[in-house]
PDB file of N, CA and C in Angstrom:
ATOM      1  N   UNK A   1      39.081  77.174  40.677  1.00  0.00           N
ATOM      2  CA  UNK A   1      37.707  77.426  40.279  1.00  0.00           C
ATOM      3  C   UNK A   1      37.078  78.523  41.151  1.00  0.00           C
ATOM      4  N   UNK A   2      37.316  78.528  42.377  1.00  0.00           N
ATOM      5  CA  UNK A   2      36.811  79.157  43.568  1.00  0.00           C
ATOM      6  C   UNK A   2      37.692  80.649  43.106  1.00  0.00           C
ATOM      7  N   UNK A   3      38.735  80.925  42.253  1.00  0.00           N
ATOM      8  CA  UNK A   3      39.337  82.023  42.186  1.00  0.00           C
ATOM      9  C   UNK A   3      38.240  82.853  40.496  1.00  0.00           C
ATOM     10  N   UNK A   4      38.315  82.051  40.123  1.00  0.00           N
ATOM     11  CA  UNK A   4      37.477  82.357  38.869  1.00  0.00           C
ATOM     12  C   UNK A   4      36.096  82.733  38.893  1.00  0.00           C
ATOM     13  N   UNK A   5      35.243  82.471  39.598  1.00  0.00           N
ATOM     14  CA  UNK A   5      34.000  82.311  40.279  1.00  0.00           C
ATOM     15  C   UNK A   5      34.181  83.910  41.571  1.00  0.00           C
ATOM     16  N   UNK A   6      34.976  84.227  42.295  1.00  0.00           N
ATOM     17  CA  UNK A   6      35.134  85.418  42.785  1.00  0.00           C
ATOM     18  C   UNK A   6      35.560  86.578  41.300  1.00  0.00           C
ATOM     19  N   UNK A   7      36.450  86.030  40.510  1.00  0.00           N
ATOM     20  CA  UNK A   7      36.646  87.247  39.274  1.00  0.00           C
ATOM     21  C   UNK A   7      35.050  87.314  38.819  1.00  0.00           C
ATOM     22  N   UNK A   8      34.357  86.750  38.309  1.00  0.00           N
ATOM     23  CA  UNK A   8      33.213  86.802  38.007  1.00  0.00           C
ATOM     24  C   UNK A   8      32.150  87.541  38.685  1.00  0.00           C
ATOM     25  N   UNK A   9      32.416  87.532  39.973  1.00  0.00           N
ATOM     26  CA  UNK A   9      31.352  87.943  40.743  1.00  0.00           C
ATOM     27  C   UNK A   9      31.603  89.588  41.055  1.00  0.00           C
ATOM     28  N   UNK A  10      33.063  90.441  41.053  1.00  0.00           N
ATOM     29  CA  UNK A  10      33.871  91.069  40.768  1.00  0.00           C
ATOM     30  C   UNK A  10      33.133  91.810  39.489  1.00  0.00           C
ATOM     31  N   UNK A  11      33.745  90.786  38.551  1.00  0.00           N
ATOM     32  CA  UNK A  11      33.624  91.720  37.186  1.00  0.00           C
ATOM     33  C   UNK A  11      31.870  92.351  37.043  1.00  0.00           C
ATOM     34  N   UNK A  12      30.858  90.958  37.279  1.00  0.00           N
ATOM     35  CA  UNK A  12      29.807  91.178  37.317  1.00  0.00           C
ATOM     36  C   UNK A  12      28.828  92.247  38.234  1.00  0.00           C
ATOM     37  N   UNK A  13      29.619  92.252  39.251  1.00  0.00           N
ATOM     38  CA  UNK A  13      28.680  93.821  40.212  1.00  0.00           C
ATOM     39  C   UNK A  13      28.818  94.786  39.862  1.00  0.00           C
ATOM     40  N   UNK A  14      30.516  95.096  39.127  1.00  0.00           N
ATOM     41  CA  UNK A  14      30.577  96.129  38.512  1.00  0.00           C
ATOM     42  C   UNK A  14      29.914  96.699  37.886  1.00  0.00           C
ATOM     43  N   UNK A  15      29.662  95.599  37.044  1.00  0.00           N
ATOM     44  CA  UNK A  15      29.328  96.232  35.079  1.00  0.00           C
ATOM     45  C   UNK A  15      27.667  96.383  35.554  1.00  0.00           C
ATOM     46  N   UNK A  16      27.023  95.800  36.287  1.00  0.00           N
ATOM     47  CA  UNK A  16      26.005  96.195  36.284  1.00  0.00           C
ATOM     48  C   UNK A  16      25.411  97.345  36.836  1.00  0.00           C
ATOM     49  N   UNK A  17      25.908  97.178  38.411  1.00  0.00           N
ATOM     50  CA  UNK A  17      25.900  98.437  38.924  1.00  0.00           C
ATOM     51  C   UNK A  17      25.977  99.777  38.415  1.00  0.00           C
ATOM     52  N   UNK A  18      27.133  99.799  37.463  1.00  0.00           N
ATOM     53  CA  UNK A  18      27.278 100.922  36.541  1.00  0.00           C
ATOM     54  C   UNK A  18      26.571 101.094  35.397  1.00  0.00           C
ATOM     55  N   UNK A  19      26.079  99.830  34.833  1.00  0.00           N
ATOM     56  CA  UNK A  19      24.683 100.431  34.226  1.00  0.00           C
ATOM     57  C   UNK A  19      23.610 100.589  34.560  1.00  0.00           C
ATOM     58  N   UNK A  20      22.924 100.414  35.571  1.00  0.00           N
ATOM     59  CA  UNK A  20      22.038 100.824  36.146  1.00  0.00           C
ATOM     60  C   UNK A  20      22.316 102.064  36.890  1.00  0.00           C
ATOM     61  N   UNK A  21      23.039 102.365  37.484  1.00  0.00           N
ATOM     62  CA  UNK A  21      23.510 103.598  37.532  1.00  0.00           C
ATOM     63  C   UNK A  21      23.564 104.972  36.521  1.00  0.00           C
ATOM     64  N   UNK A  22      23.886 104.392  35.329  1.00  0.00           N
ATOM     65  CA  UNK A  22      24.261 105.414  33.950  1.00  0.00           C
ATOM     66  C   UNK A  22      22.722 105.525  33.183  1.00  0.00           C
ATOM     67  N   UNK A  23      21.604 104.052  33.298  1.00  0.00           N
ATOM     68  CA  UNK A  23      20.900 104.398  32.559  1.00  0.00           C
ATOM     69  C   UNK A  23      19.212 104.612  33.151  1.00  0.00           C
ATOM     70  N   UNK A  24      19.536 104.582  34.542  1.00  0.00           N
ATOM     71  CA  UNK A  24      18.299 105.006  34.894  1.00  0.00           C
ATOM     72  C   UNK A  24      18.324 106.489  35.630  1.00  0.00           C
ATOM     73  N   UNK A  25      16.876 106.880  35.299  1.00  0.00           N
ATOM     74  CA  UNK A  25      17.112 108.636  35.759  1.00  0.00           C
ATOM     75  C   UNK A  25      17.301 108.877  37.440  1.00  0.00           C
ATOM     76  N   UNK A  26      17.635 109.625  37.500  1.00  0.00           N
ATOM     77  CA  UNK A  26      18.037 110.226  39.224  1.00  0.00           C
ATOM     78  C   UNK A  26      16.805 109.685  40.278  1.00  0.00           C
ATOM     79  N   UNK A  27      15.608 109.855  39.517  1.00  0.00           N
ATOM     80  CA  UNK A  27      14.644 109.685  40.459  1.00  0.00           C
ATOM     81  C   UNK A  27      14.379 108.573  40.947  1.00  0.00           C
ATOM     82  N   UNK A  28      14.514 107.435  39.821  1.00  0.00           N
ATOM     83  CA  UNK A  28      14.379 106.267  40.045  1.00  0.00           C
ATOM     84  C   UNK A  28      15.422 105.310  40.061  1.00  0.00           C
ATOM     85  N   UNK A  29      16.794 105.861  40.645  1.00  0.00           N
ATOM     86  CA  UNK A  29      17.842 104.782  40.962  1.00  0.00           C
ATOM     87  C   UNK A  29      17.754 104.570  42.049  1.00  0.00           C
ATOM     88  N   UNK A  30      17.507 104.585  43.122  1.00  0.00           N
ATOM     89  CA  UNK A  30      17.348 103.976  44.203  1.00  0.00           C
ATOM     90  C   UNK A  30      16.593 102.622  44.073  1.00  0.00           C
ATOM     91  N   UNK A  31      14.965 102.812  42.970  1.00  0.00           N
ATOM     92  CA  UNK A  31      14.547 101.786  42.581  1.00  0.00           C
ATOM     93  C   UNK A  31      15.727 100.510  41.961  1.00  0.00           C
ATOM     94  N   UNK A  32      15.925 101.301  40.858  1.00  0.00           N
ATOM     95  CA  UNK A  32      17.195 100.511  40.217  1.00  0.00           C
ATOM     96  C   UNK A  32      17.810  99.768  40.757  1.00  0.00           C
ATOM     97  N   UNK A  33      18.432 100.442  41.746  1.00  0.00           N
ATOM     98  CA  UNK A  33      19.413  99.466  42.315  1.00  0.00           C
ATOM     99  C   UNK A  33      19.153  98.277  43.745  1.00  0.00           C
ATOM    100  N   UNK A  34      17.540  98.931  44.161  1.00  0.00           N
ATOM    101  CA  UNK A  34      17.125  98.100  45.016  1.00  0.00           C
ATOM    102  C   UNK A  34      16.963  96.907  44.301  1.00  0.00           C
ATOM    103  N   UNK A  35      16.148  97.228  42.634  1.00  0.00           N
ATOM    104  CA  UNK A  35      15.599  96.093  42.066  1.00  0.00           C
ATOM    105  C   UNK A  35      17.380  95.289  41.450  1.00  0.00           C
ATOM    106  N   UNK A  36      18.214  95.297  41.421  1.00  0.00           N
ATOM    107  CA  UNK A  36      19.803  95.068  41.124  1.00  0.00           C
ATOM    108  C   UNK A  36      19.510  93.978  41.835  1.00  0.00           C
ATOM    109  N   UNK A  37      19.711  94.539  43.373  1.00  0.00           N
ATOM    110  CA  UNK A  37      20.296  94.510  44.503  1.00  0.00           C
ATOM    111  C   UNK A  37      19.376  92.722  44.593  1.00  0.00           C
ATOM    112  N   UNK A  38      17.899  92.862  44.759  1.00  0.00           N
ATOM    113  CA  UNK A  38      17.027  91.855  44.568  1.00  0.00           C
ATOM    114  C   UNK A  38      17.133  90.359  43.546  1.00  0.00           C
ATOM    115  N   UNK A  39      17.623  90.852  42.398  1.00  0.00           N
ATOM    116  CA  UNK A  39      18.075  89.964  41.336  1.00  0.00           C
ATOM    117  C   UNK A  39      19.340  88.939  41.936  1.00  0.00           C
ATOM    118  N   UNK A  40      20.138  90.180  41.797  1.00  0.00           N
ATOM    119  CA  UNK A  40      21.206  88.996  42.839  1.00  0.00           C
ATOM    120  C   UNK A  40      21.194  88.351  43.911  1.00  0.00           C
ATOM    121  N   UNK A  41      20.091  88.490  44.818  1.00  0.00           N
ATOM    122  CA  UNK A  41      19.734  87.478  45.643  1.00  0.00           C
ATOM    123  C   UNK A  41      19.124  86.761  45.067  1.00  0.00           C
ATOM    124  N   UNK A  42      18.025  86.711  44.730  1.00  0.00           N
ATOM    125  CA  UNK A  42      17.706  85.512  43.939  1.00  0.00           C
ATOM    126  C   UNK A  42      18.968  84.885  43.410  1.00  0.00           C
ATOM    127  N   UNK A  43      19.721  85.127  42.374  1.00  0.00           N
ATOM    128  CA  UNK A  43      20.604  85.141  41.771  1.00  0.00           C
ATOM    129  C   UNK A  43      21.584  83.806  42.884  1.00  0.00           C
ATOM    130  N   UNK A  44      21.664  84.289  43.821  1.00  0.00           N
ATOM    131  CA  UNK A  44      22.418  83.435  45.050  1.00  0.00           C
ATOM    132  C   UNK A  44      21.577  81.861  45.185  1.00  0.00           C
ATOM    133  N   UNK A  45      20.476  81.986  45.079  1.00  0.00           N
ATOM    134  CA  UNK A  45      19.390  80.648  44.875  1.00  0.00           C
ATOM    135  C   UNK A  45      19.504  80.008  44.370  1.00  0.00           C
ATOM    136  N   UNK A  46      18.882  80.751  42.925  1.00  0.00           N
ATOM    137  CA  UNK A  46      18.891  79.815  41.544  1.00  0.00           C
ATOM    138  C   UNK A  46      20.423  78.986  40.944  1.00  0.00           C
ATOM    139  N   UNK A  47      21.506  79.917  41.056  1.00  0.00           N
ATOM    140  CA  UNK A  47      22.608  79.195  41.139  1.00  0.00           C
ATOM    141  C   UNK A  47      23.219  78.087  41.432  1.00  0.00           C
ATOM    142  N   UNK A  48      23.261  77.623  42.878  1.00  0.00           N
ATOM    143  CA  UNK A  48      23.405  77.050  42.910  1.00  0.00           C
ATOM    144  C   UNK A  48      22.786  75.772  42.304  1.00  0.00           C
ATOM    145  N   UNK A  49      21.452  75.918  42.576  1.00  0.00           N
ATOM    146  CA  UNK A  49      20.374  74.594  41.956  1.00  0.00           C
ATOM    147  C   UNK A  49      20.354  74.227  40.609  1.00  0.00           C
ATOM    148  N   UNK A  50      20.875  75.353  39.524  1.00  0.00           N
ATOM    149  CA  UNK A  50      21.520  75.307  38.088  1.00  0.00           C
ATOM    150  C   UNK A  50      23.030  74.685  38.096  1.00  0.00           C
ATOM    151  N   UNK A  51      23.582  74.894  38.898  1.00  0.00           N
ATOM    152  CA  UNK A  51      25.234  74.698  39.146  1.00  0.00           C
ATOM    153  C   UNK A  51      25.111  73.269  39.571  1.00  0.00           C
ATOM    154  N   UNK A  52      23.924  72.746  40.452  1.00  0.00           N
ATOM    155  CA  UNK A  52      24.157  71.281  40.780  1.00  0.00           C
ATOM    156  C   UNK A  52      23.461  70.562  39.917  1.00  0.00           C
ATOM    157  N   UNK A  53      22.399  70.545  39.046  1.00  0.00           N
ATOM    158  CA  UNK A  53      21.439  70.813  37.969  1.00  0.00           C
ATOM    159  C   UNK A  53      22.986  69.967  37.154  1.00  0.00           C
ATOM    160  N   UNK A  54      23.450  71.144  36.407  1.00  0.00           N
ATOM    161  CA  UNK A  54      24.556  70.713  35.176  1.00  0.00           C
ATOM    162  C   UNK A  54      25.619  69.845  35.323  1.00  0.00           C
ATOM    163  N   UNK A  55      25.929  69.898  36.770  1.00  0.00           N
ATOM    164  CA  UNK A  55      26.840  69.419  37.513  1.00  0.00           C
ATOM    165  C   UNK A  55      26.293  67.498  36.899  1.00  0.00           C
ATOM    166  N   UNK A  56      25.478  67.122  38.014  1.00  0.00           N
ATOM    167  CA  UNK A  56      24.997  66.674  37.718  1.00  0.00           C
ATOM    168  C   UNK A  56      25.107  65.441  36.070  1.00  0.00           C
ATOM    169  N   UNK A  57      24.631  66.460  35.287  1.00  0.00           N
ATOM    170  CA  UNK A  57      24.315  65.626  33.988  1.00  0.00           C
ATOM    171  C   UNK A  57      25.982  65.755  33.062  1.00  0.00           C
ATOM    172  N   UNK A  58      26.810  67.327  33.604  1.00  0.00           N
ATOM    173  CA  UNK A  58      28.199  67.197  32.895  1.00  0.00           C
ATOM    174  C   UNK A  58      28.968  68.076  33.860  1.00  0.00           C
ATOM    175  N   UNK A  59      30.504  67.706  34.367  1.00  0.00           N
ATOM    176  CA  UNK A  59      31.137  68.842  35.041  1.00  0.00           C
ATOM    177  C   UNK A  59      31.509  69.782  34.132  1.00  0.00           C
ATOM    178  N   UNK A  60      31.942  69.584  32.816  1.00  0.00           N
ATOM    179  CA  UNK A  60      32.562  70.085  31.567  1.00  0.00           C
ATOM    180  C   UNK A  60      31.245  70.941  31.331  1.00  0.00           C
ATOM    181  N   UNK A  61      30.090  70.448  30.949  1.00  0.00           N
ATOM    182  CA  UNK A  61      29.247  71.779  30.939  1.00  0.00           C
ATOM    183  C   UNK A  61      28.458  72.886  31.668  1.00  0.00           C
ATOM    184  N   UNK A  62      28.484  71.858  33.135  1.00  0.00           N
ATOM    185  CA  UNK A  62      28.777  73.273  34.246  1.00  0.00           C
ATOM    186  C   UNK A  62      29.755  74.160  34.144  1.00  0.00           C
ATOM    187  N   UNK A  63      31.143  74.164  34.041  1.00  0.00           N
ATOM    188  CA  UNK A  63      32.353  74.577  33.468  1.00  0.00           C
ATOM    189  C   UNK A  63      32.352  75.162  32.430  1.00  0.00           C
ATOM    190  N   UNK A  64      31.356  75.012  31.623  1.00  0.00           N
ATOM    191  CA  UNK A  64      31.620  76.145  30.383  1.00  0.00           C
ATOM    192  C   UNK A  64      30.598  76.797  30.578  1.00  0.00           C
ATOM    193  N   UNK A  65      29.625  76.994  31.275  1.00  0.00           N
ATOM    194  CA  UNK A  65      28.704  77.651  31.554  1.00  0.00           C
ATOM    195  C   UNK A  65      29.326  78.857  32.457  1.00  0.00           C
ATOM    196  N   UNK A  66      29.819  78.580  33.153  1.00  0.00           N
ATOM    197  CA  UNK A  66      30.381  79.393  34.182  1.00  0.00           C
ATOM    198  C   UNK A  66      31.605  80.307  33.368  1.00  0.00           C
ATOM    199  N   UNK A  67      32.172  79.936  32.305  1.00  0.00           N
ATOM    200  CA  UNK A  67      32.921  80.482  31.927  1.00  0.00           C
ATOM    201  C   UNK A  67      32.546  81.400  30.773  1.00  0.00           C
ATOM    202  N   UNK A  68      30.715  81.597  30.648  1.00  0.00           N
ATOM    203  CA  UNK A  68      30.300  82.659  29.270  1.00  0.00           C
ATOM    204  C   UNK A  68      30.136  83.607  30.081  1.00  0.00           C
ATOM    205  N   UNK A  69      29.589  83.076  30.945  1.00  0.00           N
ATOM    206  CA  UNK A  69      29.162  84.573  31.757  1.00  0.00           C
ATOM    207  C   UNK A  69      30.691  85.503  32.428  1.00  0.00           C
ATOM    208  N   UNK A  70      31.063  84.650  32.545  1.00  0.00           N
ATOM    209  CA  UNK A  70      32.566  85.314  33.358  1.00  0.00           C
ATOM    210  C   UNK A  70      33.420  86.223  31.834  1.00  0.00           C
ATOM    211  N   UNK A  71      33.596  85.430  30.616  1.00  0.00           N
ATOM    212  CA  UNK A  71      33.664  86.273  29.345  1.00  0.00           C
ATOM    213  C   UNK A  71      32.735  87.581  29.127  1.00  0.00           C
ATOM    214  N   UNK A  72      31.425  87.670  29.137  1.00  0.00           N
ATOM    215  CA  UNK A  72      30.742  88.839  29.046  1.00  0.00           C
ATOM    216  C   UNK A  72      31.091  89.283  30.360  1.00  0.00           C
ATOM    217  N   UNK A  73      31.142  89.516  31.425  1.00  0.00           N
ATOM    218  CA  UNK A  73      31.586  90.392  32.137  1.00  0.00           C
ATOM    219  C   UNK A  73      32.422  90.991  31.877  1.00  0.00           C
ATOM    220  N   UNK A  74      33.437  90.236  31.672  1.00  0.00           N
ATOM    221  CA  UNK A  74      34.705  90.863  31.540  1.00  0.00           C
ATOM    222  C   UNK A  74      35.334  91.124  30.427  1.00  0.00           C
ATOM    223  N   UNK A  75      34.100  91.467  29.754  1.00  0.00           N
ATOM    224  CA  UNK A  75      33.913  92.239  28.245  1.00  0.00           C
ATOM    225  C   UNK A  75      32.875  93.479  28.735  1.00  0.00           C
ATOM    226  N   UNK A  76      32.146  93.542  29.559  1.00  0.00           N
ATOM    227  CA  UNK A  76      31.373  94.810  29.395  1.00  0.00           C
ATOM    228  C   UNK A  76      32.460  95.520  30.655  1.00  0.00           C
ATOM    229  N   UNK A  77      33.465  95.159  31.334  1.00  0.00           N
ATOM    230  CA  UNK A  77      33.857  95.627  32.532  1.00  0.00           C
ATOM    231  C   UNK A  77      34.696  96.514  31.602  1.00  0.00           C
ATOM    232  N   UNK A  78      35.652  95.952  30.432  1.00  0.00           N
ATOM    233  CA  UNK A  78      36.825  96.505  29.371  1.00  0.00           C
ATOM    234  C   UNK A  78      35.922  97.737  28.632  1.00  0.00           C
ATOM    235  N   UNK A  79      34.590  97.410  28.388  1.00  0.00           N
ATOM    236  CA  UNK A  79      33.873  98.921  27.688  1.00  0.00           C
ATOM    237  C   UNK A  79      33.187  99.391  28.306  1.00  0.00           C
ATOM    238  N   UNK A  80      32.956  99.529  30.021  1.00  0.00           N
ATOM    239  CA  UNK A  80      32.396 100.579  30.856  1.00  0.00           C
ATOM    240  C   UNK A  80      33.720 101.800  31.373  1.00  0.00           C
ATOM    241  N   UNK A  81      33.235 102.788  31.601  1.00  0.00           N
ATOM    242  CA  UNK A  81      34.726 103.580  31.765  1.00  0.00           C
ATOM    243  C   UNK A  81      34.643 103.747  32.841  1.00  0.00           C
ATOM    244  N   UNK A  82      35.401 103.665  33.431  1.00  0.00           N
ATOM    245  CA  UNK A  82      36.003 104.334  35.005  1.00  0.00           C
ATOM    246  C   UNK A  82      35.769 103.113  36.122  1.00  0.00           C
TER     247      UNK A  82
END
């Protein structure tokens, strides 16, 4: 699980990084990516408390939760280039 959960986190800095990168203008990527950069901390918070949250009421649907997001990543990682 702990290996799947690093692919995710992997696939996910990527794909974003690189769109925020590709779709905001020169002037304001620094913003961009500060405001990225911000999300995913939060991001580090809310997680867990959702992760023990589902846990909680199903392991099976903590577990499939964890596994949509890890699918769209690693679907936008296959159609970002480079």
């Amino acid at each position: 699980m702990a290996f799947l959960s690093g692919v995710k986190w992997i696939l996910t800095i990527k794909s974003t990084s690189a769109y925020v990168a590709q779709n905001v203008k020169v002037g304001e990527r620094a913003q961009g990516m500060g405001l990225l950069n911000a999300m995913m901390s939060l991001e580090w918070v809310v997680g867990p408390l959702l992760g023990g949250y589902l846990s909680g009421i199903s392991f099976q649907l903590n577990f499939v939760s964890t596994l949509i997001p890890l699918g769209l990543a690693f679907l936008l990682a296959l159609r970002l280039p480079g």
